[in-house]
Structure formats: C-alpha cells, structure tokens
Protein backbone atom coordinates (compact mmCIF):
# COMPACT_ATOMS: atom_id res chain seq x y z
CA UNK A 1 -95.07 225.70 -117.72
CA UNK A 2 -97.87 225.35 -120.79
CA UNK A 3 -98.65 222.31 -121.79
CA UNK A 4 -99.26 221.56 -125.03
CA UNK A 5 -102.93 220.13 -126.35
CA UNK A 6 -101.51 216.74 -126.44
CA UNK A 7 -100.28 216.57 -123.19
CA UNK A 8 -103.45 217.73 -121.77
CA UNK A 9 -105.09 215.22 -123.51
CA UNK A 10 -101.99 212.31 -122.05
CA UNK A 11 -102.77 213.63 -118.89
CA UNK A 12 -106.13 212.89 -119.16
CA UNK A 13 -105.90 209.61 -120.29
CA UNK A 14 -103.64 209.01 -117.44
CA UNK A 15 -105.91 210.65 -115.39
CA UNK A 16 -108.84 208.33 -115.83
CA UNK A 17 -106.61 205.15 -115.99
CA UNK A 18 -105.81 206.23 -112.57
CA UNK A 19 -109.29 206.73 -111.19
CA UNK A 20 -110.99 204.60 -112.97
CA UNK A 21 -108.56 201.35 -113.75
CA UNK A 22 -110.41 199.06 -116.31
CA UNK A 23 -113.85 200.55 -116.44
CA UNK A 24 -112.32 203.96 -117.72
CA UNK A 25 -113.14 203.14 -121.56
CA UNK A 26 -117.01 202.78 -119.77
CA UNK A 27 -116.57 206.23 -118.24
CA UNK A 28 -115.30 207.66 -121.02
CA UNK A 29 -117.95 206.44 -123.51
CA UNK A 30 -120.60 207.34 -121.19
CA UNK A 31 -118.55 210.82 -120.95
CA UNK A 32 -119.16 210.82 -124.97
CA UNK A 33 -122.53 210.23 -124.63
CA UNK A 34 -123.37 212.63 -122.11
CA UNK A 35 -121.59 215.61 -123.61
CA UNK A 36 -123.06 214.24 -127.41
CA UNK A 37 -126.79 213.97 -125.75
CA UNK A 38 -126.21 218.01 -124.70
CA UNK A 39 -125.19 218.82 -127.68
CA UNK A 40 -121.75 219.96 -126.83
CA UNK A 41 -120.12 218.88 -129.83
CA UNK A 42 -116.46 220.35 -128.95
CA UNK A 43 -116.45 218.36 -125.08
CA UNK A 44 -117.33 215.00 -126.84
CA UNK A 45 -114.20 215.77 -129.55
CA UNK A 46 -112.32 215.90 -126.47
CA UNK A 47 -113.41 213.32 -124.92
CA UNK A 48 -112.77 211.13 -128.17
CA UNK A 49 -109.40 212.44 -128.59
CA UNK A 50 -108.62 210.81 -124.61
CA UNK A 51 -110.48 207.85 -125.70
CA UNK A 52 -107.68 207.31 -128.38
CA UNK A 53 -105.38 207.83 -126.31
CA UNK A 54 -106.67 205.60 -123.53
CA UNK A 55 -106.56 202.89 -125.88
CA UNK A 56 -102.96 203.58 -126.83
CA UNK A 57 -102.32 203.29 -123.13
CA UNK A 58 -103.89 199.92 -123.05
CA UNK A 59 -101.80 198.72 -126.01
CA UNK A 60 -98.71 199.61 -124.39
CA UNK A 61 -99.55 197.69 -121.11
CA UNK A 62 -100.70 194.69 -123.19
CA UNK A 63 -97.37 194.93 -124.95
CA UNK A 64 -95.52 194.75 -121.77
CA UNK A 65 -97.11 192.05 -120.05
C-alpha cells in the first residue's frame, strides 16, 4: 500500500500527538527551527505542513470536548 503525501503527513501529526501529547506543537517548532538553522529548507516545509495539521488535530479534540 502507498500512501499518499497527505497521509504521510496525518500520520505524522498523529505520530507526534502520540509521543509527545501537549508539548508536540514545542517539538515541532523546535523541529522547524532546527531543520531552518541547517538550512534544509525542504525538512522545515515538512515539518510546517505537520504543524498544520497538528493544529487541525487540536481543533477537532477541542470541538469534541
């Protein structure tokens, strides 16, 4: 099975809320900041891209609740 880019990028975002709970918008910044400090321009897209999605995931728990 291939997943598409989105879903990698889901998967992440699940990944981290997973791991890291309610500090994963911290580890994800500093994630940005890291790959942006290193100049790898492409790994901190990616990372935004999550971070969007991250926040989508915390809108839909808020929503529940």
């Amino acid at each position: 099975m291939t997943l598409t880019r989105d879903q990698e990028l889901w998967g992440i975002a699940l990944w981290v809320e997973k791991h890291h709970g309610d500090a994963g918008h911290e580890f994800i910044v500093s994630k940005i900041d890291q790959l942006t400090r290193t100049g790898e321009e492409e790994g901190a897209k990616l990372w935004q891209d999550v971070a969007n999605r991250y926040e989508q995931l915390g809108e839909r728990t808020s929503h529940s609740s």
